[in-house]
N, C-alpha and C. Protein backbone atom coordinates (compact mmCIF):
# COMPACT_ATOMS: atom_id res chain seq x y z
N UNK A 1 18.07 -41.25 8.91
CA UNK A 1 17.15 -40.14 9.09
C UNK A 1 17.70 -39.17 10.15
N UNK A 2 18.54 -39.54 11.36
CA UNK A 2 18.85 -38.63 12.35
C UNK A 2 20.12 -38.15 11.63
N UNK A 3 20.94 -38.49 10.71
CA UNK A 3 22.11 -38.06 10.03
C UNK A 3 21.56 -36.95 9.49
N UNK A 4 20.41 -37.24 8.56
CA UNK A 4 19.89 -36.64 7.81
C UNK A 4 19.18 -34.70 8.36
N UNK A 5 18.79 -35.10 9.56
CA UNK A 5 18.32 -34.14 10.41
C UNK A 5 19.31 -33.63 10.94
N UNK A 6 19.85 -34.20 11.55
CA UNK A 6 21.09 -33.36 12.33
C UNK A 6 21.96 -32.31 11.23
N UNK A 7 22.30 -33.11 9.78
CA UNK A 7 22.74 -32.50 8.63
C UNK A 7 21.47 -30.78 8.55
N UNK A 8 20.56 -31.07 8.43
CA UNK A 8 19.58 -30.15 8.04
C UNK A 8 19.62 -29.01 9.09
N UNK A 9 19.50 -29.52 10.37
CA UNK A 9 19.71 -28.72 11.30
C UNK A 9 20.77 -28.00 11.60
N UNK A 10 21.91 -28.10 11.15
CA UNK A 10 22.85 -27.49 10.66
C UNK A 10 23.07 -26.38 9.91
N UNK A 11 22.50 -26.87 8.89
CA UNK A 11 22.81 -26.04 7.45
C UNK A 11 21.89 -25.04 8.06
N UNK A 12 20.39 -25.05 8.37
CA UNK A 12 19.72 -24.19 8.67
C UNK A 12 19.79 -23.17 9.81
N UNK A 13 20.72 -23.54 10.52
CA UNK A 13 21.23 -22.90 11.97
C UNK A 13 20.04 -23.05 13.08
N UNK A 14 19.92 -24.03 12.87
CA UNK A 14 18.71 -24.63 13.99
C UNK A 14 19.67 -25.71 15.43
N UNK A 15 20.61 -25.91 14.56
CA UNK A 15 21.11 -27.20 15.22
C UNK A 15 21.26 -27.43 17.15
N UNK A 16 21.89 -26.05 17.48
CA UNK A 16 21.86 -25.50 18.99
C UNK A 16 20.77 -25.47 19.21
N UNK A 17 19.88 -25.45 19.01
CA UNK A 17 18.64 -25.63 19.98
C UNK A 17 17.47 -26.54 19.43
N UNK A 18 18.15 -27.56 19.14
CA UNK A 18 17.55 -28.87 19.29
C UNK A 18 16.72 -29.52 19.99
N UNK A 19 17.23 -29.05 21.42
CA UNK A 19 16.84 -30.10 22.26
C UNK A 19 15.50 -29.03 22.94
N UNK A 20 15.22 -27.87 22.49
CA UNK A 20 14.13 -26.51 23.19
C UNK A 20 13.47 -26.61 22.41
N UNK A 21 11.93 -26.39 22.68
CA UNK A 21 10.21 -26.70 22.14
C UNK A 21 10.18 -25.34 21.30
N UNK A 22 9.82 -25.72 20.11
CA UNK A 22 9.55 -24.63 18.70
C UNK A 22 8.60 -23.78 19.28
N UNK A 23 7.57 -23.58 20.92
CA UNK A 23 7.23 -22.70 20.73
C UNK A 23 7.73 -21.03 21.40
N UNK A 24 9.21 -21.69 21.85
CA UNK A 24 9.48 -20.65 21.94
C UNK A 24 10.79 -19.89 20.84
N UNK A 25 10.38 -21.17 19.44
CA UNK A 25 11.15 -20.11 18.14
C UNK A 25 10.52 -18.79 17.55
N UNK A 26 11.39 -17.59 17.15
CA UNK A 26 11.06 -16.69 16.82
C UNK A 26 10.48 -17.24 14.78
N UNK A 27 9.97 -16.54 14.33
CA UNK A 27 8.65 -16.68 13.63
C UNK A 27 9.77 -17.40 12.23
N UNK A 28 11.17 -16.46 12.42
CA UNK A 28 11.89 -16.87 11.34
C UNK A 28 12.41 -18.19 11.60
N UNK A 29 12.83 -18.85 13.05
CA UNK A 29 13.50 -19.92 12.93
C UNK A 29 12.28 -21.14 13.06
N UNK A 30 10.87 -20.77 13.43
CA UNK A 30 9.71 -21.35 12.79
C UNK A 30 9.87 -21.87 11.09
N UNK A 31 10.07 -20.64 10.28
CA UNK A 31 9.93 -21.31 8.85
C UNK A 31 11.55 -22.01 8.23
N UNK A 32 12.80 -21.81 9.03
CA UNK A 32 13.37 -22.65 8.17
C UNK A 32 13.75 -24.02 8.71
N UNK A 33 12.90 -24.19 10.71
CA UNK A 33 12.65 -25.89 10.81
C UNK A 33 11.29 -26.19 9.71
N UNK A 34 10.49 -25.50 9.16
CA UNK A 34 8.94 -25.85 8.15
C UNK A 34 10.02 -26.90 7.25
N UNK A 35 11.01 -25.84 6.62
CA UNK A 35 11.48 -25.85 5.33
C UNK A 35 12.59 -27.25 5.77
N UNK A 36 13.03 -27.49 6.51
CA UNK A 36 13.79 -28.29 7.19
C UNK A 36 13.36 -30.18 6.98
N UNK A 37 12.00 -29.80 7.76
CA UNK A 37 10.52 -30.58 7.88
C UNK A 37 10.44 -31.26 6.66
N UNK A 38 10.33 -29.97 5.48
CA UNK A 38 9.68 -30.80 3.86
C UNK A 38 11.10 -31.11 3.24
N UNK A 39 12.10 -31.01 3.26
CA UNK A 39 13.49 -31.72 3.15
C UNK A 39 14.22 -33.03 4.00
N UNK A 40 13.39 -33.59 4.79
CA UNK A 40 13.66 -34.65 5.65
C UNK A 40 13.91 -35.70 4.59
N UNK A 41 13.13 -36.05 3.44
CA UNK A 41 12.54 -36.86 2.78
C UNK A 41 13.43 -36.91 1.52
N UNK A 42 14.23 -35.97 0.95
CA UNK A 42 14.81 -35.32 0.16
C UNK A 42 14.07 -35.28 -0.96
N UNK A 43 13.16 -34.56 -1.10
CA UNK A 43 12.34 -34.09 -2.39
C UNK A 43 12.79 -33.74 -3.87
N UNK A 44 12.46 -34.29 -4.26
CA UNK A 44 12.56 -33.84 -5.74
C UNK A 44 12.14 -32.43 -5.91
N UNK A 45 10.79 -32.31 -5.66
CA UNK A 45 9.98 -31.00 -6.01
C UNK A 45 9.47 -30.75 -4.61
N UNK A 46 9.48 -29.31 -4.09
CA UNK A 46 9.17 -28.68 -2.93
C UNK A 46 8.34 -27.58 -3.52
N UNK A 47 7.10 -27.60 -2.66
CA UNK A 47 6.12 -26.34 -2.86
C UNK A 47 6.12 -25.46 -1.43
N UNK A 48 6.29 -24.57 -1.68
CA UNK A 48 6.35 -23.35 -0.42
C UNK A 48 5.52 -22.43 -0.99
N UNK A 49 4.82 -21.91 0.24
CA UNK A 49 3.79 -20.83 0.42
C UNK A 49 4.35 -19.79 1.32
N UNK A 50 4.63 -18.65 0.53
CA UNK A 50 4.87 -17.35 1.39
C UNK A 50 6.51 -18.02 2.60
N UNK A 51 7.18 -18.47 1.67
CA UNK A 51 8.42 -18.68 2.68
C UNK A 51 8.93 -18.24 3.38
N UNK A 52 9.16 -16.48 2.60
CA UNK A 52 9.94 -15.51 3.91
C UNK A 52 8.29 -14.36 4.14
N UNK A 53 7.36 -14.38 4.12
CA UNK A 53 6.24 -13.42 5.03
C UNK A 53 6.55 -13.06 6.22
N UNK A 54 6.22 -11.99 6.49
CA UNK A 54 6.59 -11.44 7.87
C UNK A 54 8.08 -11.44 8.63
N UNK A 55 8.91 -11.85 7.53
CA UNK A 55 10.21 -12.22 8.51
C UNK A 55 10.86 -11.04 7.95
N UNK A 56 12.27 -11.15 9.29
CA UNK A 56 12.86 -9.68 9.46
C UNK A 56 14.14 -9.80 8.18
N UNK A 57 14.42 -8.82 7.62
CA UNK A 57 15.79 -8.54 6.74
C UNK A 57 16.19 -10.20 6.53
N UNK A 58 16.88 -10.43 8.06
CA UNK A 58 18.55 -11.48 7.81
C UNK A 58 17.50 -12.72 7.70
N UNK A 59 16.34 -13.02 7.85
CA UNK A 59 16.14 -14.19 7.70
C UNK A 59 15.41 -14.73 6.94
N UNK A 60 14.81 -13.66 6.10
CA UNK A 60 14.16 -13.61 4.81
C UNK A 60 15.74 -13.65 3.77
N UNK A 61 16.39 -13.04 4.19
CA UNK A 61 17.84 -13.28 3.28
C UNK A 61 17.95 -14.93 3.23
N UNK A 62 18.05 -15.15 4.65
CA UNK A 62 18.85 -16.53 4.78
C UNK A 62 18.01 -17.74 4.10
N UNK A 63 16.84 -17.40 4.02
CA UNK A 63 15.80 -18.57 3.28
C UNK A 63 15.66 -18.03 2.03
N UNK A 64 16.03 -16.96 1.44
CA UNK A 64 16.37 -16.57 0.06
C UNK A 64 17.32 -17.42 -0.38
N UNK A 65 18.88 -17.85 0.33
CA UNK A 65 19.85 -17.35 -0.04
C UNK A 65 19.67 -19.27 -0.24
N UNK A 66 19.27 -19.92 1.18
CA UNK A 66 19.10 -21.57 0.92
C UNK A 66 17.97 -21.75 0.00
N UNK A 67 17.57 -21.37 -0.60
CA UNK A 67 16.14 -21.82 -1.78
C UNK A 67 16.90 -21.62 -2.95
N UNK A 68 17.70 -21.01 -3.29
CA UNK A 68 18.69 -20.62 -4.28
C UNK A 68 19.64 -21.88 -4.36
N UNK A 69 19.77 -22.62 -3.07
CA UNK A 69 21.44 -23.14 -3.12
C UNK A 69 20.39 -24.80 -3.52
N UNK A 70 18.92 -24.81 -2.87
CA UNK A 70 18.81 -26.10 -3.11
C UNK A 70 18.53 -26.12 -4.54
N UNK A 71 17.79 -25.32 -5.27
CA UNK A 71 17.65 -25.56 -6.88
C UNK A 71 18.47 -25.17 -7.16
N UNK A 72 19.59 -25.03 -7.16
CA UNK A 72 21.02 -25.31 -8.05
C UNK A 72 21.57 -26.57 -7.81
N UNK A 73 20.89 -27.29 -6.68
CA UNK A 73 21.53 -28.70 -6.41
C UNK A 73 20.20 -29.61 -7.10
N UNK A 74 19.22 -29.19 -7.44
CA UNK A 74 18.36 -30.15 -7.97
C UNK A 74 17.14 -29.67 -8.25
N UNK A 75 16.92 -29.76 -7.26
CA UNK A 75 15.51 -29.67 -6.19
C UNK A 75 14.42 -28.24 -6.96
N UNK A 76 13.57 -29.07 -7.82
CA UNK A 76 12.36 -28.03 -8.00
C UNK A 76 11.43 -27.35 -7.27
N UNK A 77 11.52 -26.23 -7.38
CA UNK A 77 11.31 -25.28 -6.07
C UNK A 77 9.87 -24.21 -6.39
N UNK A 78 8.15 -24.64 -6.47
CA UNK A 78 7.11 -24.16 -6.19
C UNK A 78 6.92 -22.90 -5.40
N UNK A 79 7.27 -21.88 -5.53
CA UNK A 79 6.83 -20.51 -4.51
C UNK A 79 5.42 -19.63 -4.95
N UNK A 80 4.51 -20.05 -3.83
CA UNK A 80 3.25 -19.11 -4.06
C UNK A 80 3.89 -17.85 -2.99
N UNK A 81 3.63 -16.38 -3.21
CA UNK A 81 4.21 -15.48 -3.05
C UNK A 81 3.19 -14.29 -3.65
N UNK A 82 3.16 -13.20 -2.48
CA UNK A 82 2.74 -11.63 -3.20
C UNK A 82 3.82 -10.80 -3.30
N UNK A 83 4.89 -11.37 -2.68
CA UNK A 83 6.46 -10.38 -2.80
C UNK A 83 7.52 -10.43 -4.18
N UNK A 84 6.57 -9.74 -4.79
CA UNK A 84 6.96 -9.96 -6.53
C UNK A 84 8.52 -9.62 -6.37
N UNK A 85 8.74 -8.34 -5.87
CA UNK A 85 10.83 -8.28 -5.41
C UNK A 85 11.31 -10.02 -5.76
N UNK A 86 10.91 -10.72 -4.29
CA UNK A 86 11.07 -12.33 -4.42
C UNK A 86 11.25 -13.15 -5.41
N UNK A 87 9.92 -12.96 -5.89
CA UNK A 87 9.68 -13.49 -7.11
C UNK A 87 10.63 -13.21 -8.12
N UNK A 88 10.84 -11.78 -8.72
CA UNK A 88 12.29 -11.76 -9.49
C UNK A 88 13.14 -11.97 -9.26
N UNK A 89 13.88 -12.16 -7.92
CA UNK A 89 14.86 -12.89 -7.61
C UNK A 89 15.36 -14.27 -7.49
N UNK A 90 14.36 -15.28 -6.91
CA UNK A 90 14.33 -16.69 -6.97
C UNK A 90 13.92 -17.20 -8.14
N UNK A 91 12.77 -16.99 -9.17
CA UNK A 91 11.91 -17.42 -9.81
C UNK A 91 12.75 -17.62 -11.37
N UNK A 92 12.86 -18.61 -11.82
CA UNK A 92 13.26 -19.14 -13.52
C UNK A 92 12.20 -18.29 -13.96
N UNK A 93 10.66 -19.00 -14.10
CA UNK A 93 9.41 -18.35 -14.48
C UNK A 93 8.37 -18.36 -13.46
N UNK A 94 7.39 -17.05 -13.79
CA UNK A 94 6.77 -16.92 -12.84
C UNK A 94 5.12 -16.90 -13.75
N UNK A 95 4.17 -17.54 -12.90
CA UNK A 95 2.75 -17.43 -13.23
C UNK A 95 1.97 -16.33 -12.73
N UNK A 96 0.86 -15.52 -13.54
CA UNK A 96 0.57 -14.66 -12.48
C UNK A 96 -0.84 -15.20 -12.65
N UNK A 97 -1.79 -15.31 -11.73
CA UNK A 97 -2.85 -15.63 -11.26
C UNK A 97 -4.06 -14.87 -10.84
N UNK A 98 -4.75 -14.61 -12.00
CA UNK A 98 -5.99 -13.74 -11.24
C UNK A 98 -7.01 -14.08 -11.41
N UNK A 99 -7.98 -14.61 -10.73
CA UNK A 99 -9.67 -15.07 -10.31
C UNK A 99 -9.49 -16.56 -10.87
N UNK A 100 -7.88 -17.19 -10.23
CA UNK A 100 -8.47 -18.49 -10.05
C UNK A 100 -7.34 -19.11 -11.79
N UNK A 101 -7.18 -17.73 -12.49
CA UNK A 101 -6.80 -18.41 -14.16
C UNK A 101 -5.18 -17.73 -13.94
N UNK A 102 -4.82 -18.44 -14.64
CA UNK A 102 -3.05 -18.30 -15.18
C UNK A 102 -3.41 -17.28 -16.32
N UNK A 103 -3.20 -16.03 -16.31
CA UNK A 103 -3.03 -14.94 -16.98
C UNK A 103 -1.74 -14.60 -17.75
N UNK A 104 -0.93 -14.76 -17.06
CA UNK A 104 0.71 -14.91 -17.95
C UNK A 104 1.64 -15.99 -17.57
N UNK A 105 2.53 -16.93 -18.11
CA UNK A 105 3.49 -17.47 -17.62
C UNK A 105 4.90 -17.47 -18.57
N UNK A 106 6.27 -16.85 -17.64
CA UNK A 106 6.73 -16.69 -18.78
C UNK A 106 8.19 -16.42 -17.56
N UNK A 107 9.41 -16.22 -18.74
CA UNK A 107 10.78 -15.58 -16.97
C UNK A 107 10.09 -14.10 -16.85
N UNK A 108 10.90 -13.81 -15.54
CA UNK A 108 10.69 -12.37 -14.77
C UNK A 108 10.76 -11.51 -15.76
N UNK A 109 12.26 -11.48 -16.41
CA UNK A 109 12.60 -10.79 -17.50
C UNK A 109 11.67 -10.23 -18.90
N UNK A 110 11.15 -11.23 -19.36
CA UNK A 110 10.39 -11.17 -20.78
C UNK A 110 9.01 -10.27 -19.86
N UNK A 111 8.51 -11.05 -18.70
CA UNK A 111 7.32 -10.69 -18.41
C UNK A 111 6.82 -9.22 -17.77
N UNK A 112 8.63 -8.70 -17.38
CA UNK A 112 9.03 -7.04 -17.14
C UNK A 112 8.76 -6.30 -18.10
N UNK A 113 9.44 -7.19 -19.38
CA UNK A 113 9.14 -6.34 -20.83
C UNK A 113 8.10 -6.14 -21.07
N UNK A 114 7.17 -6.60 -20.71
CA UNK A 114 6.18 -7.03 -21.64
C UNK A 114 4.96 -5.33 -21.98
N UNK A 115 5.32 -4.72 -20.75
CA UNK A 115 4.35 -3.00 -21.54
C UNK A 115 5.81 -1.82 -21.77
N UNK A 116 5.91 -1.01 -23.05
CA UNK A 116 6.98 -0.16 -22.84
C UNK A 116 6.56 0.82 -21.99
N UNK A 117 5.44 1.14 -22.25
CA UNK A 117 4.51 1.85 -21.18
C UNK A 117 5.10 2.44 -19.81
N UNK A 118 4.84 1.00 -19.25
CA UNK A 118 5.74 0.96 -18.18
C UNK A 118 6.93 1.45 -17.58
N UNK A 119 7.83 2.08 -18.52
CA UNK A 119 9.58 2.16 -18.27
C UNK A 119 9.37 3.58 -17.74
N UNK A 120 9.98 3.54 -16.90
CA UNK A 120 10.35 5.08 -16.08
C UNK A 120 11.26 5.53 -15.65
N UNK A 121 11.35 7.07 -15.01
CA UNK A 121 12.78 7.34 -14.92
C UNK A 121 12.41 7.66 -13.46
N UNK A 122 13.31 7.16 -12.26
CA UNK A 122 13.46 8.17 -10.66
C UNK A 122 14.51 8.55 -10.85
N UNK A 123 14.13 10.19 -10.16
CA UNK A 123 14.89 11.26 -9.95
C UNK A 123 14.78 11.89 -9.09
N UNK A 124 16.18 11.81 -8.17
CA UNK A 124 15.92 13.06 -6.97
C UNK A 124 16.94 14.25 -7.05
N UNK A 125 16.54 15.24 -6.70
CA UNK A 125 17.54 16.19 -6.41
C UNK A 125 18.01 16.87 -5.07
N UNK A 126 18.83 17.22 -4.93
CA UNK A 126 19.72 18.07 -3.96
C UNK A 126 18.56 18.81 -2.94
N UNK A 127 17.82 19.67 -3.76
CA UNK A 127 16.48 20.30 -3.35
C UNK A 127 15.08 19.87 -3.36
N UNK A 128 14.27 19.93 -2.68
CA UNK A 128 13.14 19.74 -3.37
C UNK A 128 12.35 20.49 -4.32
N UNK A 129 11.90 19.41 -5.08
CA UNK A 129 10.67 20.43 -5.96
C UNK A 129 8.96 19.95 -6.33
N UNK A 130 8.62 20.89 -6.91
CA UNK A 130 7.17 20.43 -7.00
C UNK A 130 7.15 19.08 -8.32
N UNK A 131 6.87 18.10 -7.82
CA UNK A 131 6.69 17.00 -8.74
C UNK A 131 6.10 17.33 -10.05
N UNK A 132 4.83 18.06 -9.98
CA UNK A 132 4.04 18.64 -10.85
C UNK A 132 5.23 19.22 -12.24
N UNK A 133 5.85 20.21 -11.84
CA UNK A 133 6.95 20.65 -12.60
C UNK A 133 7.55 19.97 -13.48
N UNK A 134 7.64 18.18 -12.90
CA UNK A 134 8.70 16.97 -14.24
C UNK A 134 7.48 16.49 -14.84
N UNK A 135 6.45 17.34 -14.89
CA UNK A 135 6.24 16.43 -15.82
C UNK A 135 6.06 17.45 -17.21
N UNK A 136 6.98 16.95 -17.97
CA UNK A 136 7.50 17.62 -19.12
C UNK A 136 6.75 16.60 -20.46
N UNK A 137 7.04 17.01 -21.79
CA UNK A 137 6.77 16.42 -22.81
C UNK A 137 6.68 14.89 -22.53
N UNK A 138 6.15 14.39 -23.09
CA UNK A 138 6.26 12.30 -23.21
C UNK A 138 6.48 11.73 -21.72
N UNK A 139 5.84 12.26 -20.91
CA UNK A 139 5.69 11.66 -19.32
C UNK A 139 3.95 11.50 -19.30
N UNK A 140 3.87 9.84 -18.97
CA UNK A 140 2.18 9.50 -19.14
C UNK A 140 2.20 9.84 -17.36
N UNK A 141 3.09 9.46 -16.76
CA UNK A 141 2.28 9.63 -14.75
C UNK A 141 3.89 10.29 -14.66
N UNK A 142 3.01 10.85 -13.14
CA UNK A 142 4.25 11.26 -12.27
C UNK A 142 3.48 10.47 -10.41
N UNK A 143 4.95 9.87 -9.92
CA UNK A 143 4.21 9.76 -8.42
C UNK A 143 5.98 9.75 -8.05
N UNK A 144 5.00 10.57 -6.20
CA UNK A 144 6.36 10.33 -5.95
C UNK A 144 6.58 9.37 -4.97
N UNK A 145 7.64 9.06 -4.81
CA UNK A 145 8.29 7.88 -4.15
C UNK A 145 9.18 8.31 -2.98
N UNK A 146 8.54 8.72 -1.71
CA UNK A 146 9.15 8.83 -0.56
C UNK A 146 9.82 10.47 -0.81
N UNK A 147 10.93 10.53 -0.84
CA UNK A 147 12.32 11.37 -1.66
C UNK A 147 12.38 11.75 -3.14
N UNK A 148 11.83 10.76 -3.71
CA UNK A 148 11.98 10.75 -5.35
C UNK A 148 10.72 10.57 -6.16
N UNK A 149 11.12 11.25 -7.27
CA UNK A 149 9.97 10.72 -8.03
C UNK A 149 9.67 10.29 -9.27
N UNK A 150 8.95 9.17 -9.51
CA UNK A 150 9.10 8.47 -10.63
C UNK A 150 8.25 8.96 -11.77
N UNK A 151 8.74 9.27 -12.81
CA UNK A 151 7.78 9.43 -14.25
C UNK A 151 7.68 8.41 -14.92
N UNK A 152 6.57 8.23 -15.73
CA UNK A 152 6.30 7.20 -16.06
C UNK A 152 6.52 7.68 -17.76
N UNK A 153 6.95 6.72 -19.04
CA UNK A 153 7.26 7.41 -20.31
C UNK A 153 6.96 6.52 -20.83
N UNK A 154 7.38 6.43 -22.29
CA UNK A 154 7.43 5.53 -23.56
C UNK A 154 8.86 6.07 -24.12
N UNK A 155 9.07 6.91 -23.73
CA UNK A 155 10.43 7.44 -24.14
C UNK A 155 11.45 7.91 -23.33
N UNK A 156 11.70 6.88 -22.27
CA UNK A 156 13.04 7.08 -21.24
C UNK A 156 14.86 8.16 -22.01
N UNK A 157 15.24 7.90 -22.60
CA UNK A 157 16.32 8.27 -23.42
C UNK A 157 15.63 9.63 -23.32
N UNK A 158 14.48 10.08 -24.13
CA UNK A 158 14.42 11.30 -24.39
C UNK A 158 14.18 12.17 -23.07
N UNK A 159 13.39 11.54 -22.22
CA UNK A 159 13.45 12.24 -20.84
C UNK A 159 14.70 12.44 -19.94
N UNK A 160 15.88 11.33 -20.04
CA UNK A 160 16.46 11.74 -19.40
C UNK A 160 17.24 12.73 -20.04
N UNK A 161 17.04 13.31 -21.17
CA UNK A 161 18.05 14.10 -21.40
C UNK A 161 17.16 15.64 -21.18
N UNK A 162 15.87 15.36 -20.85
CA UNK A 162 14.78 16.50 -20.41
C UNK A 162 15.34 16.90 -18.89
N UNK A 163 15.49 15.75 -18.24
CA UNK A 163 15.99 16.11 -16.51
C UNK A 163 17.04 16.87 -16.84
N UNK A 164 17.80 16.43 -17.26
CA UNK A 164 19.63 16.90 -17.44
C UNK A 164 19.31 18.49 -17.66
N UNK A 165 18.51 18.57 -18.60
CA UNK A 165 18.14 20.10 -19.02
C UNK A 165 17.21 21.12 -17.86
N UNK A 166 16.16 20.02 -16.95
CA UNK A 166 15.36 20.78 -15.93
C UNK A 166 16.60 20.69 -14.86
N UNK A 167 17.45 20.13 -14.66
CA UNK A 167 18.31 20.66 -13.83
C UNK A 167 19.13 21.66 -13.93
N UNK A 168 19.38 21.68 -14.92
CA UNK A 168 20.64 22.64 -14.89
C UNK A 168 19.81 23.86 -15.31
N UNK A 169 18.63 24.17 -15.87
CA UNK A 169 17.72 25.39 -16.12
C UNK A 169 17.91 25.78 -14.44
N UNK A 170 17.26 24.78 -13.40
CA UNK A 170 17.16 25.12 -11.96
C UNK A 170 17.87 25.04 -11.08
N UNK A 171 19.42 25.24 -11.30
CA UNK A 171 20.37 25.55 -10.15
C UNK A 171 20.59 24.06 -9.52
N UNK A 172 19.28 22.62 -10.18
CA UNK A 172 19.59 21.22 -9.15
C UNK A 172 20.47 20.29 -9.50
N UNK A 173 21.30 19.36 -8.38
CA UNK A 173 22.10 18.58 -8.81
C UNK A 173 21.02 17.07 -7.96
N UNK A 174 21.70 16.37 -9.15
CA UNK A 174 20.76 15.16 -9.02
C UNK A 174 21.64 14.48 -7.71
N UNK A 175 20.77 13.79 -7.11
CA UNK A 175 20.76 12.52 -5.94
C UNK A 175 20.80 11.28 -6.59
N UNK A 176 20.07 11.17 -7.69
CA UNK A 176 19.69 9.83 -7.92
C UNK A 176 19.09 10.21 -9.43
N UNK A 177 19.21 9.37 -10.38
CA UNK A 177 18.79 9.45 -11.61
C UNK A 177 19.10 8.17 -12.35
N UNK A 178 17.64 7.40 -12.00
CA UNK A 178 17.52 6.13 -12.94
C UNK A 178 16.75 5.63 -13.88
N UNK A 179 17.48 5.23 -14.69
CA UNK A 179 16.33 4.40 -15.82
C UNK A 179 15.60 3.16 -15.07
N UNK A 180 14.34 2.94 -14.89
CA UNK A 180 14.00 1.73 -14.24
C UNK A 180 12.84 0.90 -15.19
N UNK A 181 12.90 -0.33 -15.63
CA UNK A 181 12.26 -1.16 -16.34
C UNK A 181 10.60 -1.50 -15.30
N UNK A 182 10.29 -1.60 -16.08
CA UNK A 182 8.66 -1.93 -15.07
C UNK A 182 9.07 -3.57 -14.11
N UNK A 183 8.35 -3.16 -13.20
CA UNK A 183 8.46 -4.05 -11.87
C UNK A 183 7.98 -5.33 -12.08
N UNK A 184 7.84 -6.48 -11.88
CA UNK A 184 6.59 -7.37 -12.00
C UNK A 184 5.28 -6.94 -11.35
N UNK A 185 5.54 -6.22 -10.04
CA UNK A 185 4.42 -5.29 -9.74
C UNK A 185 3.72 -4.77 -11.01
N UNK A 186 4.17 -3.47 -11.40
CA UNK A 186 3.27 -3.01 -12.18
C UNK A 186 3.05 -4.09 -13.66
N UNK A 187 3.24 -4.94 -13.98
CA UNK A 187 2.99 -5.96 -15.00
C UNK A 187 1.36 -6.63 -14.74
N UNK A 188 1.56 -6.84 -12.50
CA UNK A 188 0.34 -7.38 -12.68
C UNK A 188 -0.86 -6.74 -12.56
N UNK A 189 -0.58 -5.56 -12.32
CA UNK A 189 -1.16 -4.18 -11.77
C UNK A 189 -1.98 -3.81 -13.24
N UNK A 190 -1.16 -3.97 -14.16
CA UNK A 190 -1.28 -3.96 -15.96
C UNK A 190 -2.29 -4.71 -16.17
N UNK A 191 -2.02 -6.26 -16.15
CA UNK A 191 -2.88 -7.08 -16.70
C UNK A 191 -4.18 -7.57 -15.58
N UNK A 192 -4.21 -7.03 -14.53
CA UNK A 192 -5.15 -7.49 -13.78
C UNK A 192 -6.13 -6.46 -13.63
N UNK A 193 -5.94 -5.49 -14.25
CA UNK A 193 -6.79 -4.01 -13.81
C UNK A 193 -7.79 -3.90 -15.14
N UNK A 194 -9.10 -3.90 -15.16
CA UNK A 194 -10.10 -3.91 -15.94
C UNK A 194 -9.81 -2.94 -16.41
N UNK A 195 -9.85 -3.13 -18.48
CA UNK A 195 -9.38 -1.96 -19.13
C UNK A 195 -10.90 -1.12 -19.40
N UNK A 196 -10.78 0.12 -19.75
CA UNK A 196 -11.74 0.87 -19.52
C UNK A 196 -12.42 0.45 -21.23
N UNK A 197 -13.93 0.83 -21.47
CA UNK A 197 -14.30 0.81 -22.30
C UNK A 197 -14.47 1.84 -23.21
């Protein structure tokens, strides 16, 4: 068991300060002695709640990057999570859960597909402009996004060849111009939002 720990404490970069009281660990090296904790035992199946919450960039990476390395070594890996990003990244399949019921279960992938609705294009340009302006033929929303702004279509292909044309009508050169597939965000945003009557 102290092989075993000392091993863990290692891998996790806990090991140097071993011998100093967790309450003066910062919040991230809190969750990967947690995660440390439920690997003592060597688990088959591990359930984690909100693994990386509140933690900064490198250490939400670093418990990304070890949750990845243990289910490739075995180890079935449970993540309850609102950081859908996460979720498409770690997750084989993901459940989505609303008032208590399993509403979809299925991979990230299929469950991205699942409205065409959904598919949009961000676009920024050189200049700014009035958002209002893109929204051209076969655009259901427009919002913008910080710098950019996303339209929402059923017909991506045909819009982007609408930008190509509102640019060069307006003197703009693009920053950024992407096709983007719907989020798991907006999937649950989709199926959890009372349809109108």
């Amino acid at each position: 068991m102290r092989r075993r720990a000392e091993a863990l404490l290692k891998k996790f970069a806990l090991y140097e300060r071993k011998d100093q009281l967790v309450k003066g660990f910062s919040k991230g090296m809190r969750q990967r002695l947690l995660i440390c904790m439920a690997l003592i035992n060597e688990p088959a199946i591990l359930f984690l709640d909100e693994p990386t919450g509140g933690l900064d960039v490198q250490s939400a990476r670093l418990i990304r990057d070890m949750l990845q390395e243990l289910n490739q070594s075995g180890i079935t890996i449970f993540i309850t999570t609102h950081n859908m990003e996460e979720a498409n990244q770690l997750c084989d399949r993901v459940a989505i859960i609303n008032n208590g019921k399993i509403i979809a279960l299925d991979r990230p992938e299929k469950l991205r597909a699942f409205s065409k609705k959904l598919q949009s294009v961000e676009v920024a340009f050189d200049k700014p402009v009035d958002s209002e302006s893109l929204k051209v033929s076969g655009v259901v929303q427009v919002k913008e996004m910080g710098d950019k702004v996303r339209l929402y279509t059923e017909d991506p292909n045909g819009l982007l060849l609408q930008m190509v044309e509102y640019a060069r009508a307006n003197g703009l050169k693009f920053v950024t111009l992407n096709f983007l597939a719907p989020s798991l965000e907006d999937v649950i945003v989709t199926l959890t939002t009372p349809q109108e009557v």
